[in-house]
N, C-alpha and C. Protein backbone atom coordinates (compact mmCIF):
# COMPACT_ATOMS: atom_id res chain seq x y z
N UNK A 1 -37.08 74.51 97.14
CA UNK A 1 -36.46 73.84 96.00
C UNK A 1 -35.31 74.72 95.48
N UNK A 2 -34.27 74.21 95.26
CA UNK A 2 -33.12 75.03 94.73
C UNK A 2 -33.21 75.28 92.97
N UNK A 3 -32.73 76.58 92.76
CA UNK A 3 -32.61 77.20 91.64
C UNK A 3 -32.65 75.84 90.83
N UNK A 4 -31.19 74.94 90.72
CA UNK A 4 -30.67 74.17 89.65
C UNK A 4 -31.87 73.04 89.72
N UNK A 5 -32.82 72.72 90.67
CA UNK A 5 -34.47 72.04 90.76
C UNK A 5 -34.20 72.55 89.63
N UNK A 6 -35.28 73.53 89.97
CA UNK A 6 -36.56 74.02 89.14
C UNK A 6 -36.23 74.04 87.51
N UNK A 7 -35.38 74.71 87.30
CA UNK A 7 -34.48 75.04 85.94
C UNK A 7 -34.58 73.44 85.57
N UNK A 8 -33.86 72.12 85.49
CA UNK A 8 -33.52 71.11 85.09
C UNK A 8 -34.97 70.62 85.35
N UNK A 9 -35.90 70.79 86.07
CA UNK A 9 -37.25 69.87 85.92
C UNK A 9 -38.06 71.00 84.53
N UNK A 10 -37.97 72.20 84.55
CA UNK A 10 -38.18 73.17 83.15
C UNK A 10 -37.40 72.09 82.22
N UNK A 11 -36.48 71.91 81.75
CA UNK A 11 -35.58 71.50 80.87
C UNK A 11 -36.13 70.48 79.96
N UNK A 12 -36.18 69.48 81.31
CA UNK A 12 -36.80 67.84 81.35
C UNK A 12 -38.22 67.94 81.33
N UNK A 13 -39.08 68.71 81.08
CA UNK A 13 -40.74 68.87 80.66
C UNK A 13 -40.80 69.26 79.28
N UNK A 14 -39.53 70.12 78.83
CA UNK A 14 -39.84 70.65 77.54
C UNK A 14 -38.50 70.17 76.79
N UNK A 15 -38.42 69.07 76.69
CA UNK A 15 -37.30 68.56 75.77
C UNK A 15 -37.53 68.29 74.32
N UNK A 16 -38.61 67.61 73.94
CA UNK A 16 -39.25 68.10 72.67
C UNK A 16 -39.49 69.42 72.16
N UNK A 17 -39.71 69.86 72.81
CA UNK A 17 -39.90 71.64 72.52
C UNK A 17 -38.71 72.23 72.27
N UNK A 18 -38.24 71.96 72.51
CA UNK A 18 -36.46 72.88 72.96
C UNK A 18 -35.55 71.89 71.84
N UNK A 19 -35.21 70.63 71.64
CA UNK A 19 -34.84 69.76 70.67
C UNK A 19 -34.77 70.62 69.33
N UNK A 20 -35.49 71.00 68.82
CA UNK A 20 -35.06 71.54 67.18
C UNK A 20 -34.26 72.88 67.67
N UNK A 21 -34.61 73.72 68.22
CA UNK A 21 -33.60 75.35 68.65
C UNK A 21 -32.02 74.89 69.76
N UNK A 22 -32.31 73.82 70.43
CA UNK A 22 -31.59 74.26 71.36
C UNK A 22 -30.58 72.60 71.10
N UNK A 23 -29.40 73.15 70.96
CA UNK A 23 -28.11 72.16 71.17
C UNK A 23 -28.16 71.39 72.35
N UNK A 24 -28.62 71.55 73.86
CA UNK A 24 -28.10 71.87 74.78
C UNK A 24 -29.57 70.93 75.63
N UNK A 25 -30.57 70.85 74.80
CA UNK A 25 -32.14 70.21 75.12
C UNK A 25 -31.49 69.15 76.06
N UNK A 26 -30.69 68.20 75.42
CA UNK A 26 -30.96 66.67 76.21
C UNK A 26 -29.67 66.46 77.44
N UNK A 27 -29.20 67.90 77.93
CA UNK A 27 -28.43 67.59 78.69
C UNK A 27 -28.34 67.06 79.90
N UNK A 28 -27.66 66.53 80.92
CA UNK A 28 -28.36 66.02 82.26
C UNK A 28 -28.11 66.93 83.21
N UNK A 29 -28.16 66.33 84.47
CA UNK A 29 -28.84 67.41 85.35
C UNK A 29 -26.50 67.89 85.93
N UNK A 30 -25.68 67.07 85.75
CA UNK A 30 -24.34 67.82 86.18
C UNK A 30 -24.25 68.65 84.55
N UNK A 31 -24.73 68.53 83.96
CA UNK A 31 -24.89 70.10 82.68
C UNK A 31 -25.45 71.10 83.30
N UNK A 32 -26.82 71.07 83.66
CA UNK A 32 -27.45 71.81 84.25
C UNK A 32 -26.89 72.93 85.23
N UNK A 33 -26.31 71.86 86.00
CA UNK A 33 -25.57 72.28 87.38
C UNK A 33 -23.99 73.19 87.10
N UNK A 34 -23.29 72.41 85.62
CA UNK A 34 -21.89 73.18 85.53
C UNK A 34 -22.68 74.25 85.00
N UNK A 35 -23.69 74.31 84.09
CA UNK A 35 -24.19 75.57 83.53
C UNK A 35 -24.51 76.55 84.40
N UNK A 36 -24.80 76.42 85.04
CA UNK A 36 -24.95 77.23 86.52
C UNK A 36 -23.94 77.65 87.09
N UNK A 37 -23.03 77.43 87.26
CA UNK A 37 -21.82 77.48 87.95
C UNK A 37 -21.35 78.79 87.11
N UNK A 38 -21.20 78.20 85.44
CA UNK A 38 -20.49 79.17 84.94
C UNK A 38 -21.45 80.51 84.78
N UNK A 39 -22.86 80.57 84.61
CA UNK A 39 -23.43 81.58 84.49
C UNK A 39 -23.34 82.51 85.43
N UNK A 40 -23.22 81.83 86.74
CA UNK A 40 -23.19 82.63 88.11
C UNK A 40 -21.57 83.48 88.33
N UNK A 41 -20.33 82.50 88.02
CA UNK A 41 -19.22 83.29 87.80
C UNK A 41 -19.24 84.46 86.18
N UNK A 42 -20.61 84.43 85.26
CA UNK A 42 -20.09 85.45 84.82
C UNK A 42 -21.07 86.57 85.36
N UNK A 43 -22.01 86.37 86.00
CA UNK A 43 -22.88 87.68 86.70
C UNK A 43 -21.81 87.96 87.68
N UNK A 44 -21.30 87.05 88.30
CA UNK A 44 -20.17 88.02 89.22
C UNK A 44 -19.13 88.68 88.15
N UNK A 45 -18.83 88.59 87.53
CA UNK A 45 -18.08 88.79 86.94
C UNK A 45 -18.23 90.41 86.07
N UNK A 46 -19.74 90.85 86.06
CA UNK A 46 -20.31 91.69 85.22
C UNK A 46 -20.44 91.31 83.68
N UNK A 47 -20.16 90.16 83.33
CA UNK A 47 -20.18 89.88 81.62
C UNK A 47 -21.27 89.52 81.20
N UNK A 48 -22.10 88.49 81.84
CA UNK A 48 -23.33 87.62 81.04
C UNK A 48 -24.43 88.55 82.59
N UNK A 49 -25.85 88.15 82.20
CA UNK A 49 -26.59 87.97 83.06
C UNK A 49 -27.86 87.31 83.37
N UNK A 50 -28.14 86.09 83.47
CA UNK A 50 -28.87 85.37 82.95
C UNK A 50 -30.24 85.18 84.41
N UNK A 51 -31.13 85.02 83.71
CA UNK A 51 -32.48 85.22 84.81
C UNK A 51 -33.33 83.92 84.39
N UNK A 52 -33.84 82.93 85.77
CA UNK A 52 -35.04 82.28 85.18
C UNK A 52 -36.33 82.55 85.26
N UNK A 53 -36.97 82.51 84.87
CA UNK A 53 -38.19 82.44 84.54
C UNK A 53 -39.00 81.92 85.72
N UNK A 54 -39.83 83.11 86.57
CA UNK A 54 -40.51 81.42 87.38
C UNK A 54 -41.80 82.31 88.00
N UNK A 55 -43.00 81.06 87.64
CA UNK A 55 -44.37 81.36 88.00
C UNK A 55 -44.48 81.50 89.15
N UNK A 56 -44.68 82.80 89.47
CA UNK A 56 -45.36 83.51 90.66
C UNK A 56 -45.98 82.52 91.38
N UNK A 57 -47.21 81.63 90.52
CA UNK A 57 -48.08 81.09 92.13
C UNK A 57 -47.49 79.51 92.46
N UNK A 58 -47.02 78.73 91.13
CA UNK A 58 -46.19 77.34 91.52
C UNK A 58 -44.76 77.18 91.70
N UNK A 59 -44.24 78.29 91.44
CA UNK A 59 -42.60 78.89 91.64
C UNK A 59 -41.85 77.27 90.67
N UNK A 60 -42.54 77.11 89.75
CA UNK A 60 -42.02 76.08 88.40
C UNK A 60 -40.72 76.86 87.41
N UNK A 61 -39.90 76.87 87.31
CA UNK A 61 -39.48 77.59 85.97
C UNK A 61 -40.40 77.51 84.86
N UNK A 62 -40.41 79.06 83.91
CA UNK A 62 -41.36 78.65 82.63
C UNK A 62 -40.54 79.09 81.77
N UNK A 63 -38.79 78.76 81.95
CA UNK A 63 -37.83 79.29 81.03
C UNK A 63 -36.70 80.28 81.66
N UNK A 64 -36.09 81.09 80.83
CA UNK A 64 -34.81 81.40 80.62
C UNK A 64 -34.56 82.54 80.03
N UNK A 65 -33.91 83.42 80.46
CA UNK A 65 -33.70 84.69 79.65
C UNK A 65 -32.29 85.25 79.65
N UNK A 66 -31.22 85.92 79.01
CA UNK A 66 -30.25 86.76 80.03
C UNK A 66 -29.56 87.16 78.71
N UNK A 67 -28.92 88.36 79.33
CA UNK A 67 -28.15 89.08 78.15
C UNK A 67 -26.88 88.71 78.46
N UNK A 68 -25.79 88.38 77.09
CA UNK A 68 -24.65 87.80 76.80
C UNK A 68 -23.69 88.76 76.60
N UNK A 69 -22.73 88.77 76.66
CA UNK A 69 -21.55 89.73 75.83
C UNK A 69 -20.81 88.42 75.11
N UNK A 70 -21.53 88.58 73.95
CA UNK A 70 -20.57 88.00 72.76
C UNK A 70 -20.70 88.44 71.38
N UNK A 71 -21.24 89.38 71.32
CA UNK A 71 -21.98 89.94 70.20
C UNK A 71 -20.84 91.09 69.68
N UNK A 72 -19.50 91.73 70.39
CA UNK A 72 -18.64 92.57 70.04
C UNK A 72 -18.86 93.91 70.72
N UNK A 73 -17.99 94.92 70.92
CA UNK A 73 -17.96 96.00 71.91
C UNK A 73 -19.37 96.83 71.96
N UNK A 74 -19.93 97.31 73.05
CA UNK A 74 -20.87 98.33 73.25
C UNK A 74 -22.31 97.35 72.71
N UNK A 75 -22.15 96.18 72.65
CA UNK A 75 -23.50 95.28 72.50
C UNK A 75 -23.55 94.28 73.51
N UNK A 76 -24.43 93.89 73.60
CA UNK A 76 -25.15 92.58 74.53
C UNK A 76 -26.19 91.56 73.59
N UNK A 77 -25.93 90.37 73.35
CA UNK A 77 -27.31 89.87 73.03
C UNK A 77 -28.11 89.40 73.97
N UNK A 78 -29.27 89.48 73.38
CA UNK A 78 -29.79 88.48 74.44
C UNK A 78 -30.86 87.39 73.46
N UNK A 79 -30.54 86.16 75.02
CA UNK A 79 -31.20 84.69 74.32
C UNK A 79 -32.16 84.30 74.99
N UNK A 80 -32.89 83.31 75.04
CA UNK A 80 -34.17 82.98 75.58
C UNK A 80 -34.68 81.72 75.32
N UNK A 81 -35.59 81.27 76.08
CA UNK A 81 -36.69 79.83 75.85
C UNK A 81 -37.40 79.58 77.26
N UNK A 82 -38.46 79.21 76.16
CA UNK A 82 -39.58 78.84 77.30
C UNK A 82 -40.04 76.81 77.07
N UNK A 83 -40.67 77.44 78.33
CA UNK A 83 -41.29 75.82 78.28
C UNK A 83 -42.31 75.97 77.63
N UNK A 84 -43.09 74.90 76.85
CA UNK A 84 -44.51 74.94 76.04
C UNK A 84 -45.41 75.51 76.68
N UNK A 85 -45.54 75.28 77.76
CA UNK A 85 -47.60 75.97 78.65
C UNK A 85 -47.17 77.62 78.72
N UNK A 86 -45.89 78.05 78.29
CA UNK A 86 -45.63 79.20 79.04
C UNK A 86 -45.47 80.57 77.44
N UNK A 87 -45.73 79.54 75.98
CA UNK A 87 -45.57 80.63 74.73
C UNK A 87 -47.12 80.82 74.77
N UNK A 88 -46.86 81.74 73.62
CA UNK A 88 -48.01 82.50 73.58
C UNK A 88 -48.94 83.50 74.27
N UNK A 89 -47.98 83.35 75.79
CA UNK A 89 -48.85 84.42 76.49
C UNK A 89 -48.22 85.89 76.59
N UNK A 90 -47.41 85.96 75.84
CA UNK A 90 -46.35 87.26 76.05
C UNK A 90 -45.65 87.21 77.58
N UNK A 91 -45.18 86.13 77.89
CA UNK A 91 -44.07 86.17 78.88
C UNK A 91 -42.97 86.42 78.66
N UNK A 92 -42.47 85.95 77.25
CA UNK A 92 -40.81 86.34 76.53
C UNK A 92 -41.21 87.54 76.46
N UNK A 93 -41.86 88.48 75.49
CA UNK A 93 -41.89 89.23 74.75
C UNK A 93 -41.80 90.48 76.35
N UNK A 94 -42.50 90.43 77.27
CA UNK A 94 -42.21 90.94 78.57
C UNK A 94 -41.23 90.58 79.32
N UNK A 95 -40.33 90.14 78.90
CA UNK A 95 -38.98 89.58 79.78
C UNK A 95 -38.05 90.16 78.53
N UNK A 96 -38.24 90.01 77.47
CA UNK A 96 -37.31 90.76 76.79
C UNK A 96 -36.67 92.26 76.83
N UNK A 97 -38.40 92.71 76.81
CA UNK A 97 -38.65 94.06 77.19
C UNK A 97 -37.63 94.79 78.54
N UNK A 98 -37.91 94.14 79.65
CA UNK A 98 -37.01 94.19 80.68
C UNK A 98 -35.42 94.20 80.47
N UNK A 99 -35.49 93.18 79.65
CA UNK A 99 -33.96 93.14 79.77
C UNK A 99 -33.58 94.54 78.58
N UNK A 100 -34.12 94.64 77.49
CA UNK A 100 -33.55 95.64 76.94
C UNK A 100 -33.37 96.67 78.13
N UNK A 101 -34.44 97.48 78.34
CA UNK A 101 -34.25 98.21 79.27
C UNK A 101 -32.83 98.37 80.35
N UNK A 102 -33.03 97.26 80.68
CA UNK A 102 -31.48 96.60 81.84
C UNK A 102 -30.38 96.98 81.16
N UNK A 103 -30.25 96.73 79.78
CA UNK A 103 -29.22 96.28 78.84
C UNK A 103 -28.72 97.98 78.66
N UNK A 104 -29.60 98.48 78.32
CA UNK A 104 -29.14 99.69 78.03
C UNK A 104 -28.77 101.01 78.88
N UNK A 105 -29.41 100.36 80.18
CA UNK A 105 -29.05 101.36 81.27
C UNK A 105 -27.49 100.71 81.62
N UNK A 106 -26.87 99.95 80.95
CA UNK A 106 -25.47 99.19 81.69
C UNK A 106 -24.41 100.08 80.84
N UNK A 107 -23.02 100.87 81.61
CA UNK A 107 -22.00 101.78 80.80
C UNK A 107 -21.84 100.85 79.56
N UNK A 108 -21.78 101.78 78.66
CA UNK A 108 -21.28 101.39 77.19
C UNK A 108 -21.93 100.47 76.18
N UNK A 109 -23.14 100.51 76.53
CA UNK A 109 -24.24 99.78 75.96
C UNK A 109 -25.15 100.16 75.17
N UNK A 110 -24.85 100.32 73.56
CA UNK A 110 -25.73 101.10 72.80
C UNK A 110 -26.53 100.56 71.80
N UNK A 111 -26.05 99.07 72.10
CA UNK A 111 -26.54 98.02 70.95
C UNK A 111 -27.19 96.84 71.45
N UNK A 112 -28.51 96.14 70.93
CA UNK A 112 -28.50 94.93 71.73
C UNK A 112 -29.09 94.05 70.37
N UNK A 113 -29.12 92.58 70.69
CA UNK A 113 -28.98 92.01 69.45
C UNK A 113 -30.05 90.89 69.76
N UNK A 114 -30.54 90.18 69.18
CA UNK A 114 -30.87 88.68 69.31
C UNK A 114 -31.00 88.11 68.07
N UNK A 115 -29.95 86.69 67.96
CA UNK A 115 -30.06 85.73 67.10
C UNK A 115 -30.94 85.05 67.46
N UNK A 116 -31.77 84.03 66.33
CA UNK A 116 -32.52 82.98 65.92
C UNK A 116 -32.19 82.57 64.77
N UNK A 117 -32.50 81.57 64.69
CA UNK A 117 -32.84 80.57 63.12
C UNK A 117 -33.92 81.18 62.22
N UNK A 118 -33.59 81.08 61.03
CA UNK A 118 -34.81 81.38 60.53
C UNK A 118 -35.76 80.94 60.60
N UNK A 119 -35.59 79.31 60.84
CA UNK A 119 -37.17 78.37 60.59
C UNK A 119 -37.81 78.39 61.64
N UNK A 120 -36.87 79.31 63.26
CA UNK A 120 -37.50 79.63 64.02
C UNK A 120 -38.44 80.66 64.27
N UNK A 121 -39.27 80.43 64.00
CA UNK A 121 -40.66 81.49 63.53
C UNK A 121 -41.02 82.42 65.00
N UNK A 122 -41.37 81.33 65.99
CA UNK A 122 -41.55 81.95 67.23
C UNK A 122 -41.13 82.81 67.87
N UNK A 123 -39.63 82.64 67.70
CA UNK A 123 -38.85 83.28 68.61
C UNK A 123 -38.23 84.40 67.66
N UNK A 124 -38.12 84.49 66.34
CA UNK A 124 -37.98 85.72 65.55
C UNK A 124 -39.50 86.80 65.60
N UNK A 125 -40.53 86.13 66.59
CA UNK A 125 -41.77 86.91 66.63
C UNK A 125 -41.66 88.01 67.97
N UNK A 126 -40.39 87.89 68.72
CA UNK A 126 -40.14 88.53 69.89
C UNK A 126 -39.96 89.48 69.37
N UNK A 127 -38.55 89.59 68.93
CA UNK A 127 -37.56 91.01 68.37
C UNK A 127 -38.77 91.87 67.28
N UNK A 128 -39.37 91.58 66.92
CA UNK A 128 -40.10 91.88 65.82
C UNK A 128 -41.42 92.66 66.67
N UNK A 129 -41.80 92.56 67.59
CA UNK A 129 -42.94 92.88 68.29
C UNK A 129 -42.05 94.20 69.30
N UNK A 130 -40.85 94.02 69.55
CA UNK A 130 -40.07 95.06 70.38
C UNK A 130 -39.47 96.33 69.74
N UNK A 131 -39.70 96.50 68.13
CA UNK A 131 -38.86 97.29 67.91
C UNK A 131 -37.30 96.81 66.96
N UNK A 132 -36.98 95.91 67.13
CA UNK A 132 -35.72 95.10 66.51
C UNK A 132 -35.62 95.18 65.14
N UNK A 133 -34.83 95.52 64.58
CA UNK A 133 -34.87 95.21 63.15
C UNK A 133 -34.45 94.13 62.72
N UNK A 134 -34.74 93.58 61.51
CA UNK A 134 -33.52 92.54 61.23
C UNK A 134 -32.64 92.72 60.34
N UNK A 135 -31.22 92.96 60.82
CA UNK A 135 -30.22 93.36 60.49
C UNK A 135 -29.68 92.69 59.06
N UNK A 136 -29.55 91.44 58.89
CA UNK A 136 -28.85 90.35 58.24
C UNK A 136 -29.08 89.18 58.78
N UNK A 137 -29.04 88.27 57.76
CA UNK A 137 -29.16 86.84 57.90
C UNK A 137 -27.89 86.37 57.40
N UNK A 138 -27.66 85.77 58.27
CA UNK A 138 -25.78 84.85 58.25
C UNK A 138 -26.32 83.53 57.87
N UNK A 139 -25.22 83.00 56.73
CA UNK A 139 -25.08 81.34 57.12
C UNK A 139 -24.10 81.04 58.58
N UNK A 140 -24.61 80.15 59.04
CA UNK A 140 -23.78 79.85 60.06
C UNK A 140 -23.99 77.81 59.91
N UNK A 141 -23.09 77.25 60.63
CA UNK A 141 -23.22 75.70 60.99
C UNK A 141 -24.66 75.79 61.76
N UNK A 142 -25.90 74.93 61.77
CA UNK A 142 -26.69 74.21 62.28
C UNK A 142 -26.04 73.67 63.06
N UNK A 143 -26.79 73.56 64.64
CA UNK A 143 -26.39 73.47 65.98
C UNK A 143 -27.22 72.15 66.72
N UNK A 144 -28.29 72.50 65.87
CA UNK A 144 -29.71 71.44 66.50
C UNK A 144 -30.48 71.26 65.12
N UNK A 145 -31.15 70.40 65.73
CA UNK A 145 -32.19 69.55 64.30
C UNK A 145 -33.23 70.18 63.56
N UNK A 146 -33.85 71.19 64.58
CA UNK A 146 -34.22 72.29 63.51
C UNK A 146 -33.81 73.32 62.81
N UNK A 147 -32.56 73.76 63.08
CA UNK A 147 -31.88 74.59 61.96
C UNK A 147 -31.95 74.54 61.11
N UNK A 148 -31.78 75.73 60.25
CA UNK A 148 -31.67 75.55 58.53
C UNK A 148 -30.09 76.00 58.01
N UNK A 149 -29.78 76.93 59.35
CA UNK A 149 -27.88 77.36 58.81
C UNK A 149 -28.11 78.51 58.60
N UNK A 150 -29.27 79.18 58.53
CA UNK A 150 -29.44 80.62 57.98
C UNK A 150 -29.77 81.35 59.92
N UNK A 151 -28.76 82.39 59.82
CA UNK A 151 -29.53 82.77 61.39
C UNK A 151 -29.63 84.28 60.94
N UNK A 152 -30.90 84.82 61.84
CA UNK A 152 -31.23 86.23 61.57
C UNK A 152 -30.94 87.14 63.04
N UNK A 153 -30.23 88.09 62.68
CA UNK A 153 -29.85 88.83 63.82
C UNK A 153 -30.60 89.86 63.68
N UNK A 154 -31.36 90.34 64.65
CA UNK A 154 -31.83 91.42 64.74
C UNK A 154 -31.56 92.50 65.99
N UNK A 155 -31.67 93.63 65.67
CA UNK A 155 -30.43 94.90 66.12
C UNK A 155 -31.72 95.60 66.53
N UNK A 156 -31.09 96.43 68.08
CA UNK A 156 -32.10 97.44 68.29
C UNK A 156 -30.53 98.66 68.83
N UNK A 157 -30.79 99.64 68.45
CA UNK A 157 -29.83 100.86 68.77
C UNK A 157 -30.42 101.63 69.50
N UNK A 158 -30.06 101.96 70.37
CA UNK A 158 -30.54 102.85 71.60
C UNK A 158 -30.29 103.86 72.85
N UNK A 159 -30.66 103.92 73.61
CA UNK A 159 -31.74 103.54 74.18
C UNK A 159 -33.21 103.88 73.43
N UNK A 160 -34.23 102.60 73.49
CA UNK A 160 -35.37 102.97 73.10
C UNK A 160 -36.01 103.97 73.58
N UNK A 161 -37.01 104.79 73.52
CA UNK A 161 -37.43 105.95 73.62
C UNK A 161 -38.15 105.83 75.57
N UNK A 162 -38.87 104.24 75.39
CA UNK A 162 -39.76 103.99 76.69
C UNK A 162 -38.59 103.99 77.60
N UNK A 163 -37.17 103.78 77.32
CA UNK A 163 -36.34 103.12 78.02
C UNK A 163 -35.56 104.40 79.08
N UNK A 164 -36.23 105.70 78.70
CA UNK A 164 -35.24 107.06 79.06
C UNK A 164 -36.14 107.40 80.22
């Protein structure tokens, strides 16, 4: 099954789930596919680096991870989502982990970030379990239906200590 499978049948299982956080929930499968395109020209590229998620024994996607450069010089954020069967087991919170690590072994990388919503409870439970502080809460425009407009960035400066 090809990458852009698995990813777009992930997508299309958890569209309710993903609907209040994610702008991007009800897209179709040539979204899927340009999204791909561009993610892959920016890993070549060295800018973004984005990883899916995928169960060892049904090789299903159970989500999405990858660190961004849009956050401003010597930072990376990174973003994330899972499919429903796949929270709660500390699969983000161990994929995050990784990527910090990644993030900070990359030249000029001393900062890493992750936004959420505030009313996003879940996913502000990552950064918070890793070490992250939370930096500030921005108003920003609401993107998706669960927003509130308030987003919380939380900052880790580093390298973390496990990370040396």
């Amino acid at each position: 099954m090809r990458h852009g499978d698995i990813l777009f049948a992930a997508i299309e299982r958890s569209r309710d789930h993903l609907r209040p956080w994610m702008p991007w929930a009800d897209q179709d499968r040539a979204a899927t596919d340009a999204y791909l395109a561009r993610a892959q020209a920016s890993w070549d590229a060295g800018t973004d680096f984005g990883y899916t998620l995928v169960d060892p024994v049904t090789s299903a996607a159970l989500g999405a991870c990858g660190l961004i450069a849009r956050v401003g010089p010597g930072a990376l954020e990174i973003g994330y989502w899972l499919v429903p069967s796949a929270t709660g087991r500390g699969v983000m919170t161990a994929a995050v982990r990784a990527l910090v690590i990644v993030a900070f072994a990359l030249p000029g990388v001393d900062r890493v970030e992750i936004h959420c919503d505030e009313a996003n409870v879940r996913s502000a439970a990552v950064p918070g379990r890793l070490g992250f502080r939370l930096d500030r809460v921005v108003d920003d425009t609401p993107e998706a239906p669960g927003e509130t407009g308030r987003s919380m960035v939380w900052v880790l400066e580093g390298p973390p200590p496990d990370a040396q």
